[in-house]
C-alpha atoms as a PDB file:
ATOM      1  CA  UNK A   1      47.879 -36.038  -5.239  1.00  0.00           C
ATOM      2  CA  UNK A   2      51.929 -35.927  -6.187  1.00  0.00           C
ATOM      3  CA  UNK A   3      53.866 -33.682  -7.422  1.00  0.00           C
ATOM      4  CA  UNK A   4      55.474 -35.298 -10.487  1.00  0.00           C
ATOM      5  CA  UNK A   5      59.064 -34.968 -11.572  1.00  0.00           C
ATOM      6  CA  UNK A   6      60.737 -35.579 -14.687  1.00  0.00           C
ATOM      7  CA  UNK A   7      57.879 -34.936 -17.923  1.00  0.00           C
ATOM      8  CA  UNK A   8      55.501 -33.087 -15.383  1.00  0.00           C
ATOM      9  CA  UNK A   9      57.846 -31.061 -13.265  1.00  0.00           C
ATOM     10  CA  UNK A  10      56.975 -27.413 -12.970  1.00  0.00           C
ATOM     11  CA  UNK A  11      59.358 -25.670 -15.659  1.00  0.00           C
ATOM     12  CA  UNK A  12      59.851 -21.850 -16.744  1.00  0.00           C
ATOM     13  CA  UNK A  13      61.356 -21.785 -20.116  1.00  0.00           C
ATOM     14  CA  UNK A  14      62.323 -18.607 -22.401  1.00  0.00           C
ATOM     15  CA  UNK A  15      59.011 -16.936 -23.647  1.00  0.00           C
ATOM     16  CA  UNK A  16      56.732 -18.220 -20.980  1.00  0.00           C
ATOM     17  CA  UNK A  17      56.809 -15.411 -18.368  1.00  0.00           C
ATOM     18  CA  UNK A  18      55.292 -12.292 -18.630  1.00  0.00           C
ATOM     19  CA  UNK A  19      58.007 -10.002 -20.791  1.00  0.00           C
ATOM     20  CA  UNK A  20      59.555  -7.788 -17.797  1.00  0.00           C
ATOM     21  CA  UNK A  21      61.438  -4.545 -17.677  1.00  0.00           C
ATOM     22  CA  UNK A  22      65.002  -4.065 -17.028  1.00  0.00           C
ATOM     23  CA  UNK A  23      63.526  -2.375 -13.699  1.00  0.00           C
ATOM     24  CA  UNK A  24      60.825  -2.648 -11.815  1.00  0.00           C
ATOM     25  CA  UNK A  25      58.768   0.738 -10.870  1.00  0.00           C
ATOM     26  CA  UNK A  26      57.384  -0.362  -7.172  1.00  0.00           C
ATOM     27  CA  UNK A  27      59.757  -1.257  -5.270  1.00  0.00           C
ATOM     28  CA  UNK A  28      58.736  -4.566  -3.985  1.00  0.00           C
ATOM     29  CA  UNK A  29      61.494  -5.695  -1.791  1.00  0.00           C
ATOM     30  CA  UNK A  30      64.799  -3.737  -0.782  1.00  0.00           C
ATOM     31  CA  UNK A  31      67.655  -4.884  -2.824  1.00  0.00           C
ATOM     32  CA  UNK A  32      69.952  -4.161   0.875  1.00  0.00           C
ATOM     33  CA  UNK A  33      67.482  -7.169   2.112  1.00  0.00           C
ATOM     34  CA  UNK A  34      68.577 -10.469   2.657  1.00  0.00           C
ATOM     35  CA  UNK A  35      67.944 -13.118   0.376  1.00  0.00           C
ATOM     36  CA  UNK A  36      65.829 -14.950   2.811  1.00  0.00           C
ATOM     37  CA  UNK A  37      63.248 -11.920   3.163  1.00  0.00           C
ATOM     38  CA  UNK A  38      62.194 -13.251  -0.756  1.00  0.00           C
ATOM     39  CA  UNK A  39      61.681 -16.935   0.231  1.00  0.00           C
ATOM     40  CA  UNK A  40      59.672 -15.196   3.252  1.00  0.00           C
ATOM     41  CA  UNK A  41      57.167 -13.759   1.113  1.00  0.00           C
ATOM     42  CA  UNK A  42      56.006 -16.794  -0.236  1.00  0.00           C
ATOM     43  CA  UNK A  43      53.973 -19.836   1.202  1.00  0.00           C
ATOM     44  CA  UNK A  44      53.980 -23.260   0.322  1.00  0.00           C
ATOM     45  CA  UNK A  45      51.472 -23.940  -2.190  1.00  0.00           C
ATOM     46  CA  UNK A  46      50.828 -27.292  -0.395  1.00  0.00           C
ATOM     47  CA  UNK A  47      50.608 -26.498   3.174  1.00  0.00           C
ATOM     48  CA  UNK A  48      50.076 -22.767   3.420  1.00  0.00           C
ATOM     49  CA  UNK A  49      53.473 -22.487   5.130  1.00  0.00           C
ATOM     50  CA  UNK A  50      55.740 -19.384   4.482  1.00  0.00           C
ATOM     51  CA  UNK A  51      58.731 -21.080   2.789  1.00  0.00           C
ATOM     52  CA  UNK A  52      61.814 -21.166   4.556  1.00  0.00           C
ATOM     53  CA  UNK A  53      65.097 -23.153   3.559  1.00  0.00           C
ATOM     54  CA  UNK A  54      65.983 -24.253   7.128  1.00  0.00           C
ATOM     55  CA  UNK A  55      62.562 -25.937   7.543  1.00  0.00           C
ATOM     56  CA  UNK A  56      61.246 -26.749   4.025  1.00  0.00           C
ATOM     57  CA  UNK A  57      57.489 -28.691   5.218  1.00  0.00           C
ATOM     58  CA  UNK A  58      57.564 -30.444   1.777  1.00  0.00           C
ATOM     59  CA  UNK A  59      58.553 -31.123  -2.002  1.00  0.00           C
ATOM     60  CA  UNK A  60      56.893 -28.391  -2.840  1.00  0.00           C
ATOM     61  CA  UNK A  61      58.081 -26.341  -0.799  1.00  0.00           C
ATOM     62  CA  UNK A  62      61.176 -27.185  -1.679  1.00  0.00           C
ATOM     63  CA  UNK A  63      60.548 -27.049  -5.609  1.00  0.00           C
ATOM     64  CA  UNK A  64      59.423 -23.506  -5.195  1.00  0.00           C
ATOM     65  CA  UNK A  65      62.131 -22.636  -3.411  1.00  0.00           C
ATOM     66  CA  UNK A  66      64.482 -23.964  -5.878  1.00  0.00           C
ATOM     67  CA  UNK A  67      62.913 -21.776  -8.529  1.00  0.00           C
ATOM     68  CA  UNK A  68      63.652 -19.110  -6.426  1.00  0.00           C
ATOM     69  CA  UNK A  69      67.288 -19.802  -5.974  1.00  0.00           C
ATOM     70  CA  UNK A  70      67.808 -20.409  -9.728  1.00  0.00           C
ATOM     71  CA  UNK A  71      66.627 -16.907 -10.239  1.00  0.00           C
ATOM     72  CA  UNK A  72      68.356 -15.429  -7.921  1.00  0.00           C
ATOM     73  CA  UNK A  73      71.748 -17.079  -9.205  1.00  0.00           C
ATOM     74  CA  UNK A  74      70.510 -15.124 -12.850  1.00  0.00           C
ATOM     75  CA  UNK A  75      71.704 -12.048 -11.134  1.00  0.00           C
ATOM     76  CA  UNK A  76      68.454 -10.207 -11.588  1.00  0.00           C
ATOM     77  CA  UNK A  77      67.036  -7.607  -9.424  1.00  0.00           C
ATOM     78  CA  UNK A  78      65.415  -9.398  -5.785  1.00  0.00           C
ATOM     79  CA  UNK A  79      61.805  -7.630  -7.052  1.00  0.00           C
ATOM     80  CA  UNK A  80      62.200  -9.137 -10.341  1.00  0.00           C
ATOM     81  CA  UNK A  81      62.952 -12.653  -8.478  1.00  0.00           C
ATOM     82  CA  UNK A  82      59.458 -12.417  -6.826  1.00  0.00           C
ATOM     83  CA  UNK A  83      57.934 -11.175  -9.807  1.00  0.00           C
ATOM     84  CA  UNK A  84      58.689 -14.090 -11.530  1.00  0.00           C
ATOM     85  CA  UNK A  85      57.790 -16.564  -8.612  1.00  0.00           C
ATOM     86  CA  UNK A  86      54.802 -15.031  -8.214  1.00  0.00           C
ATOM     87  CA  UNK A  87      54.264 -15.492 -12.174  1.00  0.00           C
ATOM     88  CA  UNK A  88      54.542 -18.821 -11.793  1.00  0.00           C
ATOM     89  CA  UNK A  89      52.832 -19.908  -8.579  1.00  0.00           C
ATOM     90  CA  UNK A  90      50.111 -17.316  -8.535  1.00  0.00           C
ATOM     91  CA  UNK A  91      49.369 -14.081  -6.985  1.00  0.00           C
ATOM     92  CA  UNK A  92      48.016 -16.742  -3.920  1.00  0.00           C
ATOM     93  CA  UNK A  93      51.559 -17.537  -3.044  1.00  0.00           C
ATOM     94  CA  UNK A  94      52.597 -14.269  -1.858  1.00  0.00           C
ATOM     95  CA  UNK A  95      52.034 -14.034   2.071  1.00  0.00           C
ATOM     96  CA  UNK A  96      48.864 -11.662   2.564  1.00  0.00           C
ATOM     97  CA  UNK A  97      50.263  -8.779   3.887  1.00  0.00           C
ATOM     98  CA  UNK A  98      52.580  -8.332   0.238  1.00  0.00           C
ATOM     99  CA  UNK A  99      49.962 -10.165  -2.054  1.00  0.00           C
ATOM    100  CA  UNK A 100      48.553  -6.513  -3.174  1.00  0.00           C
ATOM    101  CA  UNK A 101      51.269  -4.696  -3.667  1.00  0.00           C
ATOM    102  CA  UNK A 102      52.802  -7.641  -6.112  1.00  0.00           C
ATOM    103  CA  UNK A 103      49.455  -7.892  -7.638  1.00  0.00           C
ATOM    104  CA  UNK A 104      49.792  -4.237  -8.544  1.00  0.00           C
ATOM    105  CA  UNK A 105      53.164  -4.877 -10.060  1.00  0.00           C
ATOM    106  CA  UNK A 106      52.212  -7.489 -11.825  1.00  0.00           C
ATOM    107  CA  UNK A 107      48.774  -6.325 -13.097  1.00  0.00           C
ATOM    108  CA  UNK A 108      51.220  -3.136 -14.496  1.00  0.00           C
ATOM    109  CA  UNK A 109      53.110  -5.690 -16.422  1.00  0.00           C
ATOM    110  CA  UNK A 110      50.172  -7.379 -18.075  1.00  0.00           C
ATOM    111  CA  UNK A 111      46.644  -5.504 -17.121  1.00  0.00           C
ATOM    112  CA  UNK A 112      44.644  -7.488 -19.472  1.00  0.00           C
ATOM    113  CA  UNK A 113      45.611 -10.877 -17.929  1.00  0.00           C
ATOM    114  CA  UNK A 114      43.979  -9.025 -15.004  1.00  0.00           C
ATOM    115  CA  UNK A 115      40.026  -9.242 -15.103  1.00  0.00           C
ATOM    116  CA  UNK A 116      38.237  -5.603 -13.985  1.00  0.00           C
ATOM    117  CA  UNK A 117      35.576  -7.364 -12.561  1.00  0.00           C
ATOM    118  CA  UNK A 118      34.767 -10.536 -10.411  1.00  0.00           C
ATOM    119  CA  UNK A 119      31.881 -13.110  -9.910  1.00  0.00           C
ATOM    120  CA  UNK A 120      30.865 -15.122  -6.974  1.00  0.00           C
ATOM    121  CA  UNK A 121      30.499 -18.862  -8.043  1.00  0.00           C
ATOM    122  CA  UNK A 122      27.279 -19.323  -6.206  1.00  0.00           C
ATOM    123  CA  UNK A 123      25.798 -16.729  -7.860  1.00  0.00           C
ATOM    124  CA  UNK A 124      27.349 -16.550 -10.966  1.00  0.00           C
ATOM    125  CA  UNK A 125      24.399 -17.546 -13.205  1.00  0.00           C
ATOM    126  CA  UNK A 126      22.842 -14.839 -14.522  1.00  0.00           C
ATOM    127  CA  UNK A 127      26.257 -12.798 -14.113  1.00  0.00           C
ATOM    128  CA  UNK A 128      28.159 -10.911 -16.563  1.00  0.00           C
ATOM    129  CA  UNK A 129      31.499 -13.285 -16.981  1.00  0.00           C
ATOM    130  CA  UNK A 130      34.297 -11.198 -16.363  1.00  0.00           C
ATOM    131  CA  UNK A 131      36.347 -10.697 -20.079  1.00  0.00           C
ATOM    132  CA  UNK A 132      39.950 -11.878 -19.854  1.00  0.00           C
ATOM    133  CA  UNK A 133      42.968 -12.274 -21.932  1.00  0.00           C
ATOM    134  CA  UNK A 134      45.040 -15.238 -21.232  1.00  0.00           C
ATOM    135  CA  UNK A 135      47.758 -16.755 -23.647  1.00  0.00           C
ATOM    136  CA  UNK A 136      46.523 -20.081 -25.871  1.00  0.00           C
ATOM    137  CA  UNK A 137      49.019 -22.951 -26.063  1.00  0.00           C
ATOM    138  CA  UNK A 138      49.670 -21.664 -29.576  1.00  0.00           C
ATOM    139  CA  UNK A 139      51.073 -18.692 -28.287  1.00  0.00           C
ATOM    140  CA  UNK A 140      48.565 -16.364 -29.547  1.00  0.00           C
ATOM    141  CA  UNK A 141      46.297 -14.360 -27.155  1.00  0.00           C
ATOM    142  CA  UNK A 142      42.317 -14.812 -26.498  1.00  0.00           C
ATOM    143  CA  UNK A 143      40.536 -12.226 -25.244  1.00  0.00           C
ATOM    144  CA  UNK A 144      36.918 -13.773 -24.128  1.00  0.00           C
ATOM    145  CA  UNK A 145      34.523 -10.664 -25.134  1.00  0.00           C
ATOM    146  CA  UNK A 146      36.017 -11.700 -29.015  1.00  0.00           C
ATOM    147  CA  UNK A 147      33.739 -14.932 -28.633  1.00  0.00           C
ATOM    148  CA  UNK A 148      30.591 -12.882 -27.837  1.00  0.00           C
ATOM    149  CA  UNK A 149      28.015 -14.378 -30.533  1.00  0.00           C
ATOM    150  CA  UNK A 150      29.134 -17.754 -29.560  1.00  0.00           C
ATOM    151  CA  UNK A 151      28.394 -20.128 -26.424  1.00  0.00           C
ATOM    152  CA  UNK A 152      31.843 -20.362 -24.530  1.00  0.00           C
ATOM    153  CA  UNK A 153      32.323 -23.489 -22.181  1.00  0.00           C
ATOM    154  CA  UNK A 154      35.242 -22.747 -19.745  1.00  0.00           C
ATOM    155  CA  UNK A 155      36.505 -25.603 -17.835  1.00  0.00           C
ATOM    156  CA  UNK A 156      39.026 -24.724 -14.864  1.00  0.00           C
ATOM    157  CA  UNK A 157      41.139 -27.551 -13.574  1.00  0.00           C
ATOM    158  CA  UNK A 158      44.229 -28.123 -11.821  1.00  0.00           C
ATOM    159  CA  UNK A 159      46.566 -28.929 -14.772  1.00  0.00           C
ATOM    160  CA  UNK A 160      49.611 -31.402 -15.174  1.00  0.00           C
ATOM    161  CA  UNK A 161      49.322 -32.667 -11.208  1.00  0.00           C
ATOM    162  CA  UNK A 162      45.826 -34.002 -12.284  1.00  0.00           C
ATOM    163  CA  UNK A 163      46.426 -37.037 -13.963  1.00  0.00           C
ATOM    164  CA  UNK A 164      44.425 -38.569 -15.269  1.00  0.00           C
ATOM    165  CA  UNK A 165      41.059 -36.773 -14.378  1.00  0.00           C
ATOM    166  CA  UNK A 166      41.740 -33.178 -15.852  1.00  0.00           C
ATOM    167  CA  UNK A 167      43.785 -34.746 -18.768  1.00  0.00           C
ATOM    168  CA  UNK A 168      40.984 -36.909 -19.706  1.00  0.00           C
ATOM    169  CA  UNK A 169      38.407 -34.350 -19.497  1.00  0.00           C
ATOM    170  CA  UNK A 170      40.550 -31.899 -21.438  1.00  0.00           C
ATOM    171  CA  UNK A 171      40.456 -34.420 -23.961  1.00  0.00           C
ATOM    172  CA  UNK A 172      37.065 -35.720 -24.151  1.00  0.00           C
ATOM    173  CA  UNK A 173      36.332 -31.811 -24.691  1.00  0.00           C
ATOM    174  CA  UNK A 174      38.860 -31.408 -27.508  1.00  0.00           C
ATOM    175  CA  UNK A 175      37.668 -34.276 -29.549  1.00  0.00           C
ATOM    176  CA  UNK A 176      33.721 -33.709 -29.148  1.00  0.00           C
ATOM    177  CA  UNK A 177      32.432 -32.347 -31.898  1.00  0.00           C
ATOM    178  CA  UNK A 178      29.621 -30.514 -29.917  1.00  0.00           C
ATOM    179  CA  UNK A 179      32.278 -28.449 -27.986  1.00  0.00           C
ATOM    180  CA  UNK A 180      33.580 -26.816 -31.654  1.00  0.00           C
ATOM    181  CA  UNK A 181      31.454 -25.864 -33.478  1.00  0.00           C
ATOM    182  CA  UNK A 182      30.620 -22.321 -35.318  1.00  0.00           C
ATOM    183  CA  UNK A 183      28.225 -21.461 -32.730  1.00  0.00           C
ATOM    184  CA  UNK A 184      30.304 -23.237 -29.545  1.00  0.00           C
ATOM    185  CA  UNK A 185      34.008 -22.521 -28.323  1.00  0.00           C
ATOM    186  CA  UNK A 186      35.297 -24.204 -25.380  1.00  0.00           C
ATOM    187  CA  UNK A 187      38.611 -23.774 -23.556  1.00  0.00           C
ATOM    188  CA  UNK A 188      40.110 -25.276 -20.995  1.00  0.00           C
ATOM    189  CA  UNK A 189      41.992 -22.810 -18.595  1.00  0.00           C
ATOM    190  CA  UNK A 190      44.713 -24.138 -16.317  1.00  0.00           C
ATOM    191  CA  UNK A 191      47.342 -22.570 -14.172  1.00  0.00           C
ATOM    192  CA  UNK A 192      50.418 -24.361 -15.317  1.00  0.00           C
ATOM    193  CA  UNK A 193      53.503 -22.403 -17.539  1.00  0.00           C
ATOM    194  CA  UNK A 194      53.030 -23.078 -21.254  1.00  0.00           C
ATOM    195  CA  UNK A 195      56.121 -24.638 -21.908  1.00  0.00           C
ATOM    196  CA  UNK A 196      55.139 -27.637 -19.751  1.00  0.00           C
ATOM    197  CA  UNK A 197      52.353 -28.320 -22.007  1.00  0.00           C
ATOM    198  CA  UNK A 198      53.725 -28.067 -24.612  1.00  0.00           C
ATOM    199  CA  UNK A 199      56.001 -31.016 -23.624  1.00  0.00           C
ATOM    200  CA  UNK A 200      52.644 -33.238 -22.319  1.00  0.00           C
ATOM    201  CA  UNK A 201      50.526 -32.240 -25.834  1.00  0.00           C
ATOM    202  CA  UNK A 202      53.833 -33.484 -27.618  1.00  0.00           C
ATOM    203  CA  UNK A 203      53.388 -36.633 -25.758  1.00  0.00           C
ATOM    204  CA  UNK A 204      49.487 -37.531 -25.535  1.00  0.00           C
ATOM    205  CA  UNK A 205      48.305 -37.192 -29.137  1.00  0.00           C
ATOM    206  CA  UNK A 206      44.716 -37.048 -27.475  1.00  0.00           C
ATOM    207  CA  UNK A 207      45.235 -33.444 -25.862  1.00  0.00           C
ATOM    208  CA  UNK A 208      46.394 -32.224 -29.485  1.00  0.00           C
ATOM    209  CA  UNK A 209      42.879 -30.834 -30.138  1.00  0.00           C
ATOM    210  CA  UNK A 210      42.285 -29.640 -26.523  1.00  0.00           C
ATOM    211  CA  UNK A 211      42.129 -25.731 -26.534  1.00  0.00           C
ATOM    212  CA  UNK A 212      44.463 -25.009 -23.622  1.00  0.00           C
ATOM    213  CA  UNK A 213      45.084 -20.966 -21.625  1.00  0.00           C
ATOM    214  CA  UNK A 214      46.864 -20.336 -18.888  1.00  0.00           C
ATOM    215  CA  UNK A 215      46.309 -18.620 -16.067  1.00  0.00           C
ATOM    216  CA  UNK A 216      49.419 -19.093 -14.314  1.00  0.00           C
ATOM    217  CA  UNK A 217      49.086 -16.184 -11.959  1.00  0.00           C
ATOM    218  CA  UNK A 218      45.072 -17.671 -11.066  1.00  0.00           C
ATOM    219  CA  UNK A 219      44.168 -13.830 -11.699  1.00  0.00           C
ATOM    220  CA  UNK A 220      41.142 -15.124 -13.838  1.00  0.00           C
ATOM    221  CA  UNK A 221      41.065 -18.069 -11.674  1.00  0.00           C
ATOM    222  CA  UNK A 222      40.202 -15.827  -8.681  1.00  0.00           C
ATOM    223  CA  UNK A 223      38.028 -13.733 -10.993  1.00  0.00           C
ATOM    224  CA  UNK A 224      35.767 -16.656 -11.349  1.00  0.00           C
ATOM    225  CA  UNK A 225      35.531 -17.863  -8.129  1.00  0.00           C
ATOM    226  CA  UNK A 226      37.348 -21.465  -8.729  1.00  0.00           C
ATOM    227  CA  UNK A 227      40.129 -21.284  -6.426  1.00  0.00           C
ATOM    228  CA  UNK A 228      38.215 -22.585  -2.984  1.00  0.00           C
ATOM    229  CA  UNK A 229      35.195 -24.904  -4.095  1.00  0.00           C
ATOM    230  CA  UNK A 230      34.890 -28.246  -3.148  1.00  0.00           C
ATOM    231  CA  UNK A 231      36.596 -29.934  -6.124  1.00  0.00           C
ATOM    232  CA  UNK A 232      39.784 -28.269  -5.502  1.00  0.00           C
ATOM    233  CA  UNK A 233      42.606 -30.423  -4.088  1.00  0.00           C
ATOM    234  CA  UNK A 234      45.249 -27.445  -2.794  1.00  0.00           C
ATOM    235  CA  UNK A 235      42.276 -24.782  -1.809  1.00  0.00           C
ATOM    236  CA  UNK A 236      43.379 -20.929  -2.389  1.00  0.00           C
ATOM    237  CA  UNK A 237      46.298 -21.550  -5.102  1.00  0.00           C
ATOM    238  CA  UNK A 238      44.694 -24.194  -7.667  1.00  0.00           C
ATOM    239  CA  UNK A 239      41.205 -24.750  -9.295  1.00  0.00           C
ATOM    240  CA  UNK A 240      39.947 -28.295  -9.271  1.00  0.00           C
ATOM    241  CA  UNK A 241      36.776 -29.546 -11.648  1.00  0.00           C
ATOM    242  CA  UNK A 242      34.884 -26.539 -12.349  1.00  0.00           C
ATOM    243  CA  UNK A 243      32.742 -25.482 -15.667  1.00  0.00           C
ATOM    244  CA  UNK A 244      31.028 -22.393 -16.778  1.00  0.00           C
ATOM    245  CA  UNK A 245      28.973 -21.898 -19.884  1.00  0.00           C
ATOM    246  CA  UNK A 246      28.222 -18.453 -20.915  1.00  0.00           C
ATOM    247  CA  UNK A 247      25.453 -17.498 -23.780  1.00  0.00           C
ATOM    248  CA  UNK A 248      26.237 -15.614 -26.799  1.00  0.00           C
ATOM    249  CA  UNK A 249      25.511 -12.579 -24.666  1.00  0.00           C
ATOM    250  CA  UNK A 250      28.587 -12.739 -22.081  1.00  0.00           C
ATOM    251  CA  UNK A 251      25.978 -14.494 -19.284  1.00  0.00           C
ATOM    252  CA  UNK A 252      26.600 -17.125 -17.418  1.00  0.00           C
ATOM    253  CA  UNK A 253      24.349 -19.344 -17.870  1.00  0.00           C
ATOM    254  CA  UNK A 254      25.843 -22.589 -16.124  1.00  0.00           C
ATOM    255  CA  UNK A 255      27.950 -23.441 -13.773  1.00  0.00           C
ATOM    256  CA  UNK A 256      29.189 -26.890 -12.054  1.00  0.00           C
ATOM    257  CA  UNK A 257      31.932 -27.674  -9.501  1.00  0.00           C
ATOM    258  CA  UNK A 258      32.615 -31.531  -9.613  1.00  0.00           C
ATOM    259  CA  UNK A 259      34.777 -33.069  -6.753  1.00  0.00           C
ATOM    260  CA  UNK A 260      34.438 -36.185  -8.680  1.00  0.00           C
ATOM    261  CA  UNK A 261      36.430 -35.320 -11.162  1.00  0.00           C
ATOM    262  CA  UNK A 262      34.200 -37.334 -14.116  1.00  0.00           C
ATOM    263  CA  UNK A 263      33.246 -36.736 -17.898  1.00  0.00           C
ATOM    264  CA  UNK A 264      31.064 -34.249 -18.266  1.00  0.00           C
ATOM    265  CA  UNK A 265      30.447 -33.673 -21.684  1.00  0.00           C
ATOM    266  CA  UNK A 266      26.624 -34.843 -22.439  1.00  0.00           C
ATOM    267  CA  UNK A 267      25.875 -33.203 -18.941  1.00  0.00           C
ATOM    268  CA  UNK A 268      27.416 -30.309 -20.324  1.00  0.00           C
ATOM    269  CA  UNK A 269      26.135 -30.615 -24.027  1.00  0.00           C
ATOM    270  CA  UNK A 270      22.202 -30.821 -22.195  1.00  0.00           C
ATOM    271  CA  UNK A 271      22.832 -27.585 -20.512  1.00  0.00           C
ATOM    272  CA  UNK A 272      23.644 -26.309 -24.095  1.00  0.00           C
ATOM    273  CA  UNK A 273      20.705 -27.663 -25.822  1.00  0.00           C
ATOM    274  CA  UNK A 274      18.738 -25.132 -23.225  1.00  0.00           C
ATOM    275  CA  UNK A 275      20.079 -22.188 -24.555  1.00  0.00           C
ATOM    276  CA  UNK A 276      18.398 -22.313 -27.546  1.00  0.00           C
END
């Protein structure tokens, strides 16, 4: 799998982040600190390598540390710099040893984007699903414990680097009657920035109907479970092909990780029919 320029490049336009104070209460990293000691707390999402300019491992690598330099040059504070990496590549790309700590800053800027509670994907059926609130491509917010009274079909994928597979299935969802209905709700959850969607909905008329979150810091992501299974293609920082359906109750009542990356839906729409 590439990573796409142009179209599908990774963007952060006005509105998208998280909205952040003019200061930052935990002090995350010491303003006296080099710049470098910022590009150190981060790894490559690709190869797991802590990013560093004199020995960038590859173009992602060196797109995330572009980011970083084009926040810097802002003139904002070196904590609100990794803030808003971390925003945008996930609480995952912080090295281990920082990863709480910027978790608990960011989790103080948005707490309901932060699930209190977490499932194991092998055992997940049967579970609670942990409630969320991520931000639809509309720009509104949905909170999942809203939907309770309805069967909600989740489908985690990797976003704008998975062309086609993800694309397609996002839109075979959208335009199936079966996953809209009064008594069914399905969204599909990815952990891109909104305005890059907005560009690729724009684009592909089929995605129009495709009811899109995003989970850009993989909080839910890592909530559910998604970020290591078998489907995924960059293990610990992206989801791959992964579905959940939970009853009008809040229970998970299905689950499926798909390395093959197909069409789902009448697999999908069975599992359904079961509920009743």
């Amino acid at each position: 799998m590439v990573f796409v320029g142009g179209l599908f490049a990774y963007s952060m336009m006005p509105g998208d982040a998280i909205k952040m104070p003019k200061t930052i209460t935990g002090k995350l990293i010491a303003e006296s600190a080099p710049v470098e000691d910022i590009y150190s707390m981060f790894l490559c999402l690709c190869c797991g390598q802590v990013l560093d300019k004199k020995n960038i491992c590859c173009d992602m690598a060196d797109e995330m540390i572009k980011f970083i330099d084009s926040q810097i040059a802002t003139g904002i504070s070196k904590d609100e710099v990794v803030i808003k990496a971390a925003e945008k590549y996930g609480i995952n790309s912080i090295v281990e040893s920082k990863r709480a700590t910027v978790r608990e800053e960011l989790a103080k800027q948005n707490p309901s984007a932060f699930p209190a509670s977490k499932i194991s994907f092998g055992q997940a059926v049967g579970q609670k699903a942990p409630d969320f609130t991520l931000q639809s491509i509309e720009g509104t917010n949905v909170k999942l414990s809203e939907y309770k009274g309805k069967t909600v079909v989740l489908f985690f994928n990797e976003g704008s680097m998975c062309y086609p597979a993800c694309w397609d299935q996002m839109a075979a969802l959208g335009n199936d009657a079966r996953f809209d209905t009064g008594d069914v709700i399905t969204f599909s959850i990815l952990a891109d920035q909104k305005s890059e969607w907005e560009k690729i909905v724009s684009q592909v008329p089929k995605l129009s109907k495709a009811k899109i979150l995003f989970d850009s810091t993989r909080a839910v992501s890592s909530a559910y479970d998604v970020l290591s299974l078998k489907s995924s293609m960059h293990p610990g920082n992206y989801p791959g092909h992964t579905y959940f359906i939970i009853d009008k109750d809040g229970i998970v009542r299905y689950t499926l990780d798909d390395p093959a990356m197909a069409i789902r839906n009448d697999k999908l729409a069975a599992e359904m029919e079961k509920l009743g």
